[in-house]
Protein backbone atom coordinates (compact mmCIF):
# COMPACT_ATOMS: atom_id res chain seq x y z
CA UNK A 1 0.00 0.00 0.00
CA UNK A 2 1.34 3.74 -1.21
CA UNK A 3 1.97 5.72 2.16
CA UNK A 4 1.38 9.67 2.00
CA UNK A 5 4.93 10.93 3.23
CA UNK A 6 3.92 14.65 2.35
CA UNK A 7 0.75 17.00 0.86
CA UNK A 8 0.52 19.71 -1.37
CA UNK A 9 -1.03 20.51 -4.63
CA UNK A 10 -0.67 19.31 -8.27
CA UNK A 11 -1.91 20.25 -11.22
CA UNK A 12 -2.26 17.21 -13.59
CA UNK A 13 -3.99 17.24 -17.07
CA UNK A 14 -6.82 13.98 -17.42
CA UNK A 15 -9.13 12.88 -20.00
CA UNK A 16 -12.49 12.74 -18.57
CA UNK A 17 -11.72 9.02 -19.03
CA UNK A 18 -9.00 8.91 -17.30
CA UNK A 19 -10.86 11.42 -14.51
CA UNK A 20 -13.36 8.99 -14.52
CA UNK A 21 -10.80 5.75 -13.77
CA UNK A 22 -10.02 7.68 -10.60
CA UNK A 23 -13.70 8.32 -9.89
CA UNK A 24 -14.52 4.68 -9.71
CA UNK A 25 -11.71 3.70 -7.94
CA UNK A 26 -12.36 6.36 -5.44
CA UNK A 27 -15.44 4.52 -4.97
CA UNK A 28 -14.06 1.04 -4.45
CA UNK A 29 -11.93 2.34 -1.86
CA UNK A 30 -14.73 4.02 0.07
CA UNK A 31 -16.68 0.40 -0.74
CA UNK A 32 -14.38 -2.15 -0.33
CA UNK A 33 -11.03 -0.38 1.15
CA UNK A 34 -9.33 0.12 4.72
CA UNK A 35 -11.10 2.57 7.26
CA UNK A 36 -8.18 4.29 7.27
CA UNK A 37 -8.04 5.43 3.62
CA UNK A 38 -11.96 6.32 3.86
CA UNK A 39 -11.47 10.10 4.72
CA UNK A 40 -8.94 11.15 2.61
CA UNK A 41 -10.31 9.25 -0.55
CA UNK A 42 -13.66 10.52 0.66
CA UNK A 43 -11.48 14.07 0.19
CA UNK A 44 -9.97 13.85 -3.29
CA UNK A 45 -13.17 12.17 -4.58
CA UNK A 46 -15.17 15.76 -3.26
CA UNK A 47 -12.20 17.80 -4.83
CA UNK A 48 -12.63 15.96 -7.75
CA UNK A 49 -16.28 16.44 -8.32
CA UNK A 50 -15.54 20.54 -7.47
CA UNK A 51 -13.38 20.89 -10.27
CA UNK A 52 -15.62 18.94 -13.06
């Protein structure tokens, strides 16, 4: 598992396929994934959905 070892922001170009990918596996993590990832994919998924 990928640990977070700092924050900050990135701007990164995406097809809305590609935007979408990370959508759905957004979900699976909030479905299926550790409690501890929850929040912050809970986080990028609302960031996400701001910028779209």
């Amino acid at each position: 598992m990928a640990v977070i070892k700092s924050t900050g922001t990135v701007d990164v170009e995406l097809t809305l396929a590609e935007l979408e990918l990370i959508r759905r596996a957004l979900g699976l993590v909030y479905n299926f994934g550790a409690t501890n990832d929850m929040d912050d994919a809970l986080a990028l998924l609302a960031d996400l959905e701001a910028t779209a």
